[in-house]
PDB file of N, CA and C in Angstrom:
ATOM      1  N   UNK A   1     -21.316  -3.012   6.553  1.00  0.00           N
ATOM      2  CA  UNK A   1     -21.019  -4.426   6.492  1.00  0.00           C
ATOM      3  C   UNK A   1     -19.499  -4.597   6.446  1.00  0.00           C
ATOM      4  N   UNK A   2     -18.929  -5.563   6.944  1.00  0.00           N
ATOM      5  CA  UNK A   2     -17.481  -5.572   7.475  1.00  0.00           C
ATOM      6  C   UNK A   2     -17.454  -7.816   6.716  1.00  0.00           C
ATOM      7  N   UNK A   3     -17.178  -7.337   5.785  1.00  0.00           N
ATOM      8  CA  UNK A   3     -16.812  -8.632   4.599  1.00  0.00           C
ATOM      9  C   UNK A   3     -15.287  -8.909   4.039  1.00  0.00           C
ATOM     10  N   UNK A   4     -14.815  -7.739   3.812  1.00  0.00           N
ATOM     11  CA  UNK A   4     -13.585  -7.900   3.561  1.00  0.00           C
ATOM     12  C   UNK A   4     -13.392  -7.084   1.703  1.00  0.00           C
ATOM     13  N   UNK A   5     -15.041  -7.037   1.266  1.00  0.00           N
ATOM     14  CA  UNK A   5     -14.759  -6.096   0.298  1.00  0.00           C
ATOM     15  C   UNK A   5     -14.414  -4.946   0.079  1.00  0.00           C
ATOM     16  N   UNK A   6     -13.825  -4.589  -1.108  1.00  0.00           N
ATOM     17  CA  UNK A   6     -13.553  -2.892  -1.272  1.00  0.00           C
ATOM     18  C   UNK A   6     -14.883  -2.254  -0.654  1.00  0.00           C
ATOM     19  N   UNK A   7     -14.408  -0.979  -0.136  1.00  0.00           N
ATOM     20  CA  UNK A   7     -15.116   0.080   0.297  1.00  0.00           C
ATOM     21  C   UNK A   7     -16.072   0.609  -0.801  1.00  0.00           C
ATOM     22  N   UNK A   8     -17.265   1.001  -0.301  1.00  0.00           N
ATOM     23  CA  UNK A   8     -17.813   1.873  -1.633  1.00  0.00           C
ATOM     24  C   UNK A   8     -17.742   3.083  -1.388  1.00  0.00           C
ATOM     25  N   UNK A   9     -17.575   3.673  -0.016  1.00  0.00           N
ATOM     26  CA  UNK A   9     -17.873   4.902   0.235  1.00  0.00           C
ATOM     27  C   UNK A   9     -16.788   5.894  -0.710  1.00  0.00           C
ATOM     28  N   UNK A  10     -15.574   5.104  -1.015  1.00  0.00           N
ATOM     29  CA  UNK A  10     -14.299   5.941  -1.198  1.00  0.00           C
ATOM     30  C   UNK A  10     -14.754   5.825  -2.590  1.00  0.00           C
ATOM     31  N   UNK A  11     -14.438   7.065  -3.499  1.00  0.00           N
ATOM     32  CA  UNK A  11     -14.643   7.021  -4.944  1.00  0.00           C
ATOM     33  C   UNK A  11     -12.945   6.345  -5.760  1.00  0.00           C
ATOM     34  N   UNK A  12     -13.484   5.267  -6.678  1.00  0.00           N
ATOM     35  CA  UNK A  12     -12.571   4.611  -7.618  1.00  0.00           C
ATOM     36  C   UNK A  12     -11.504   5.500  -7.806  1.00  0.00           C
ATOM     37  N   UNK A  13     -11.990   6.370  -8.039  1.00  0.00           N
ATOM     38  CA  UNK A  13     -10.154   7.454  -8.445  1.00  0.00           C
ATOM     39  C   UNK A  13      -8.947   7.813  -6.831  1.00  0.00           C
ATOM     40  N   UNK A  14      -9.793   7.641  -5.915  1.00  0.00           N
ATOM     41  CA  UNK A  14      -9.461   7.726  -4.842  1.00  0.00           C
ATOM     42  C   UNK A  14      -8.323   6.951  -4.489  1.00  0.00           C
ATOM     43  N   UNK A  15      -9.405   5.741  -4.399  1.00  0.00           N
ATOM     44  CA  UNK A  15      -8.570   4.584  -4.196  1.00  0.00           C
ATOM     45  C   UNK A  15      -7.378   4.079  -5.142  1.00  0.00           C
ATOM     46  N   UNK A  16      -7.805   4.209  -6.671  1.00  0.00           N
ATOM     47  CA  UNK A  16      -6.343   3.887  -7.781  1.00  0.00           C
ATOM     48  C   UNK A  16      -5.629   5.068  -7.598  1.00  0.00           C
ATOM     49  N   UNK A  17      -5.523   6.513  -7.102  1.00  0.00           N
ATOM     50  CA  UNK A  17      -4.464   7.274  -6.881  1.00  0.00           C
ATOM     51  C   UNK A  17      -3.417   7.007  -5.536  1.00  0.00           C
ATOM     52  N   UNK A  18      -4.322   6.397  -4.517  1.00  0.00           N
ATOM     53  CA  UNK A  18      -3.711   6.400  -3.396  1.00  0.00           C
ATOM     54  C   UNK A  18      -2.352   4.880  -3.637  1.00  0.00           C
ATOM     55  N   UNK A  19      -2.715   4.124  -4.616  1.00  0.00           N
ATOM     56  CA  UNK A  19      -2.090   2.737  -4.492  1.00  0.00           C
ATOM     57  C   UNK A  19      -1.456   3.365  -5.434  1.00  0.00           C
ATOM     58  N   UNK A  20      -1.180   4.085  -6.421  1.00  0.00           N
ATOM     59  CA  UNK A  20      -0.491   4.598  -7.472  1.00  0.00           C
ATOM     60  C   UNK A  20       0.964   5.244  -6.716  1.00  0.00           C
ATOM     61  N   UNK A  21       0.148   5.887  -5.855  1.00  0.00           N
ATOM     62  CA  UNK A  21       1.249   7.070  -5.311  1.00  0.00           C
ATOM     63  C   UNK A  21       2.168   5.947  -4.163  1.00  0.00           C
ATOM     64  N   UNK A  22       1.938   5.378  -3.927  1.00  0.00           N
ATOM     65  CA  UNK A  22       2.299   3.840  -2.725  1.00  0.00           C
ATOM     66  C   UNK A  22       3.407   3.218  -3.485  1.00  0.00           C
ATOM     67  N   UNK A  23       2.589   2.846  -4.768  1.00  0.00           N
ATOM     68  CA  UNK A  23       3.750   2.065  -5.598  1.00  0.00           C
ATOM     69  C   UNK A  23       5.128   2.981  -6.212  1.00  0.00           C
ATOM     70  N   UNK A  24       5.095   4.292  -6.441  1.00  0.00           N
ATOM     71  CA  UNK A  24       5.843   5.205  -6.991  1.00  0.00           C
ATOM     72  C   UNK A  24       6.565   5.408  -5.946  1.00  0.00           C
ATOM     73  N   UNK A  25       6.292   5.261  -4.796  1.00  0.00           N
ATOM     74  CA  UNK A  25       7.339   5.467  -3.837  1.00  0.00           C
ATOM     75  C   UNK A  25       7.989   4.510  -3.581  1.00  0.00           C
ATOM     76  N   UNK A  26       7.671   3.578  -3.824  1.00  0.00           N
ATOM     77  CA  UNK A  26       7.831   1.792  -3.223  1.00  0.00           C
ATOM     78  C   UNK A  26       9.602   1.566  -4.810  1.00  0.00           C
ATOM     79  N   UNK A  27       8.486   2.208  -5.760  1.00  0.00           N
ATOM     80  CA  UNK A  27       9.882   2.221  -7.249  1.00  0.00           C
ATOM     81  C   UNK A  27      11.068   3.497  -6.693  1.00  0.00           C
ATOM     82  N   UNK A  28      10.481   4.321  -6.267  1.00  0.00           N
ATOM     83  CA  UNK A  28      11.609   5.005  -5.665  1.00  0.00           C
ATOM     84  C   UNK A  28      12.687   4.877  -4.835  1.00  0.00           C
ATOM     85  N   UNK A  29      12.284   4.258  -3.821  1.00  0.00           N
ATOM     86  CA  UNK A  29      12.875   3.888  -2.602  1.00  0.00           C
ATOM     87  C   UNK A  29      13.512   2.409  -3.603  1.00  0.00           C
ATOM     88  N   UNK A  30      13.604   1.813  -4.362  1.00  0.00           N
ATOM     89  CA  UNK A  30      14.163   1.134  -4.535  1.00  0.00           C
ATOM     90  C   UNK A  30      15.175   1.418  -5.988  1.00  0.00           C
ATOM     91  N   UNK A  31      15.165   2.527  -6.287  1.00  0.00           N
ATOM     92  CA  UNK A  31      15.903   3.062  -7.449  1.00  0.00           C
ATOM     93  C   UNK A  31      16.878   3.467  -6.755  1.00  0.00           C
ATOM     94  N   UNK A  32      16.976   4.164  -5.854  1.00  0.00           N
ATOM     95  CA  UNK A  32      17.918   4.642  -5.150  1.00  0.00           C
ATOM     96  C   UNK A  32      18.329   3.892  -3.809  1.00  0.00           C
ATOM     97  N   UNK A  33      18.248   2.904  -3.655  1.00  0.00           N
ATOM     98  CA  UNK A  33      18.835   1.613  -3.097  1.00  0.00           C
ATOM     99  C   UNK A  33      18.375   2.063  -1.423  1.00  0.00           C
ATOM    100  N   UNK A  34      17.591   2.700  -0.878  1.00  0.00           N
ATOM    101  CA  UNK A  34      17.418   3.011   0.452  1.00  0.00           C
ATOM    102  C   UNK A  34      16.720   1.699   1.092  1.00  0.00           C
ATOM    103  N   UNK A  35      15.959   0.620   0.603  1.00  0.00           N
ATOM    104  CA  UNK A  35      15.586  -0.031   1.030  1.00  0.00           C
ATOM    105  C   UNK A  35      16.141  -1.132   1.357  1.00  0.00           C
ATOM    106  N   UNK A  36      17.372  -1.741   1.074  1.00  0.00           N
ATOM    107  CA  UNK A  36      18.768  -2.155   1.404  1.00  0.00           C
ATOM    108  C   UNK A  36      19.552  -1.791   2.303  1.00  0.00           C
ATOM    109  N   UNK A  37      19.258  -0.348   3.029  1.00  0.00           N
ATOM    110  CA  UNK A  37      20.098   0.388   4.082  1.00  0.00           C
ATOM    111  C   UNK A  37      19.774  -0.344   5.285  1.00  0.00           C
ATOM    112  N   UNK A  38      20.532  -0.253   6.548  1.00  0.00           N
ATOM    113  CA  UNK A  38      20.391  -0.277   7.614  1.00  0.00           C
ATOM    114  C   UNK A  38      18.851  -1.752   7.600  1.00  0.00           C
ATOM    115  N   UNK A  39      19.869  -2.918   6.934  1.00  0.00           N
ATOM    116  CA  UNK A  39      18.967  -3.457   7.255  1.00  0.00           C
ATOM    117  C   UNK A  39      17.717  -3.916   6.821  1.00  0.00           C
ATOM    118  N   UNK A  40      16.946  -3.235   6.362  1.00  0.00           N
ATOM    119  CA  UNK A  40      15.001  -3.225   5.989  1.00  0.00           C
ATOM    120  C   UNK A  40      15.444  -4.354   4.945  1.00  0.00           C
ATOM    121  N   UNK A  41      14.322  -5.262   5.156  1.00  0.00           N
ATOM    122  CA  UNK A  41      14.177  -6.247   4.167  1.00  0.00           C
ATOM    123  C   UNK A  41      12.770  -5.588   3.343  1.00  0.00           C
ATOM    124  N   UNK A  42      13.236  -6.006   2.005  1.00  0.00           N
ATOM    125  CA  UNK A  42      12.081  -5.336   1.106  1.00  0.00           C
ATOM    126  C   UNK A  42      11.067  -6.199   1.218  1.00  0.00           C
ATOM    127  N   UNK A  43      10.901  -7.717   1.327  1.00  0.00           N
ATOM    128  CA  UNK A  43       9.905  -8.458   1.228  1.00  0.00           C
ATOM    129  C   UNK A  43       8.749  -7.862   2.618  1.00  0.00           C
ATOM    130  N   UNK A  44       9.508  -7.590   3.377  1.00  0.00           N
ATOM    131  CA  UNK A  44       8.000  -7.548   4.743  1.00  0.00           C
ATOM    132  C   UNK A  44       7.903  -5.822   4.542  1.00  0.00           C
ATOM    133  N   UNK A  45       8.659  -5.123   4.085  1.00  0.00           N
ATOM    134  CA  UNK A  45       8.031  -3.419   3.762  1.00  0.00           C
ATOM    135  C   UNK A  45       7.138  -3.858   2.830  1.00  0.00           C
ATOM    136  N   UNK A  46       7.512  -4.020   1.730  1.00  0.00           N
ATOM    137  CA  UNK A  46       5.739  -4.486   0.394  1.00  0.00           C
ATOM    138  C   UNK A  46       5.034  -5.232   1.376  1.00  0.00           C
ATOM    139  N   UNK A  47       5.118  -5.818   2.224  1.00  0.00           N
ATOM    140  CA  UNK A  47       3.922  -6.448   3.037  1.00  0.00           C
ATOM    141  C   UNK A  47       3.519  -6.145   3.967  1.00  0.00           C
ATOM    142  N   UNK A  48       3.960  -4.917   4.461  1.00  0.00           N
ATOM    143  CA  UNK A  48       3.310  -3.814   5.570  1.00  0.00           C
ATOM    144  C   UNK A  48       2.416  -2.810   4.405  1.00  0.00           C
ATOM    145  N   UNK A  49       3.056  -2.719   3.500  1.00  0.00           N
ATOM    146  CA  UNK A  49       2.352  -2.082   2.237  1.00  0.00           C
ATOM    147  C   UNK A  49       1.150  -2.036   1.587  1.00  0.00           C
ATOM    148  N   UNK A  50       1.437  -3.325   1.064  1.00  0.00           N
ATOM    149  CA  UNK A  50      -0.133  -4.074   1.039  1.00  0.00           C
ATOM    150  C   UNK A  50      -0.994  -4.453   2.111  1.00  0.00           C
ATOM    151  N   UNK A  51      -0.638  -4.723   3.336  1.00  0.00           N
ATOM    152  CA  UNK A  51      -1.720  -4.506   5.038  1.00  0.00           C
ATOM    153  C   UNK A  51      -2.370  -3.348   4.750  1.00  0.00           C
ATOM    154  N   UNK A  52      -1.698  -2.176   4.618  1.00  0.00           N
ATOM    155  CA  UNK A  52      -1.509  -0.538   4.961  1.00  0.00           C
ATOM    156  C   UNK A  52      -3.044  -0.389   3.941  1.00  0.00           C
ATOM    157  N   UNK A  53      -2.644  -0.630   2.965  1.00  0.00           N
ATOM    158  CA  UNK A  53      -4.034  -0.651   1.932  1.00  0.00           C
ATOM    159  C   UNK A  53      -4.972  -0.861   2.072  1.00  0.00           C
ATOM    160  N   UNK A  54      -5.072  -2.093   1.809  1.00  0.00           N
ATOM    161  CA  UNK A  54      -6.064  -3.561   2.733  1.00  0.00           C
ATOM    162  C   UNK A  54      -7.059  -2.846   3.980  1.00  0.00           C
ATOM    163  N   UNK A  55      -6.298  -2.338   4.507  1.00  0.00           N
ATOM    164  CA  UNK A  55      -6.674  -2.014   6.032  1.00  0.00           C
ATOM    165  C   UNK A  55      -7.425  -0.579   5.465  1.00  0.00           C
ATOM    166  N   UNK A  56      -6.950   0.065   4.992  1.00  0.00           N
ATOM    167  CA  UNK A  56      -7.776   1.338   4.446  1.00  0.00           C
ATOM    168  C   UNK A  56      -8.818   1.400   3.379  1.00  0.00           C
ATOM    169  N   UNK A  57      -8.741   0.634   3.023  1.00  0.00           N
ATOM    170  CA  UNK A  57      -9.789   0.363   1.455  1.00  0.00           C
ATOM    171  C   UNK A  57     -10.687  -0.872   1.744  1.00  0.00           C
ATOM    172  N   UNK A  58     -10.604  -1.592   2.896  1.00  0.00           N
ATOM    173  CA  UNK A  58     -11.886  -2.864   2.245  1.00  0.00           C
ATOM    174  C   UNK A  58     -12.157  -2.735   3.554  1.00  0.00           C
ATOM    175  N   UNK A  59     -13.812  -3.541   3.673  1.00  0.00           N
ATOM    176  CA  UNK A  59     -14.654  -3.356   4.870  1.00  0.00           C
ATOM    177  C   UNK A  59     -14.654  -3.803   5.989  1.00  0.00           C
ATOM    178  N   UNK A  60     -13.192  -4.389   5.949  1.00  0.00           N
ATOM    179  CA  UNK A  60     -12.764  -5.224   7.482  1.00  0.00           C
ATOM    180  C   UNK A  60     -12.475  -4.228   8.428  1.00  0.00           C
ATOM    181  N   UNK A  61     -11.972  -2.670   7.939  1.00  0.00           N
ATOM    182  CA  UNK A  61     -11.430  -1.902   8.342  1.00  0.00           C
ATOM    183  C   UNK A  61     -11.758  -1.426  10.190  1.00  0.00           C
TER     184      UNK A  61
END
């Protein structure tokens, strides 16, 4: 079924490690100011971010 809910197939730890490890990079890349370089606006990277997820975890996929 293609609803737009979370996936069931993927197990819960799955899914909270994969957005864990997303966000730790997301705090990284912005501790060390790379996301300011050459440009990149941070607002539409977190929002390719959250697509990126979205698109992998719920049943629209």
């Amino acid at each position: 079924m293609k609803n737009g809910t979370l996936r069931t197939d993927y197990p819960e730890e799955v899914i909270f490690s994969a957005t864990l490890h997303l966000m730790l990079a997301v705090v990284t890349r912005y501790a060390v100011g790379l996301v300011y370089d050459a440009g990149v606006k941070a607002e539409q990277e977190l929002l390719l971010q959250k697509r990126m997820l979205l698109r992998e975890f719920t049943t629209t996929a």
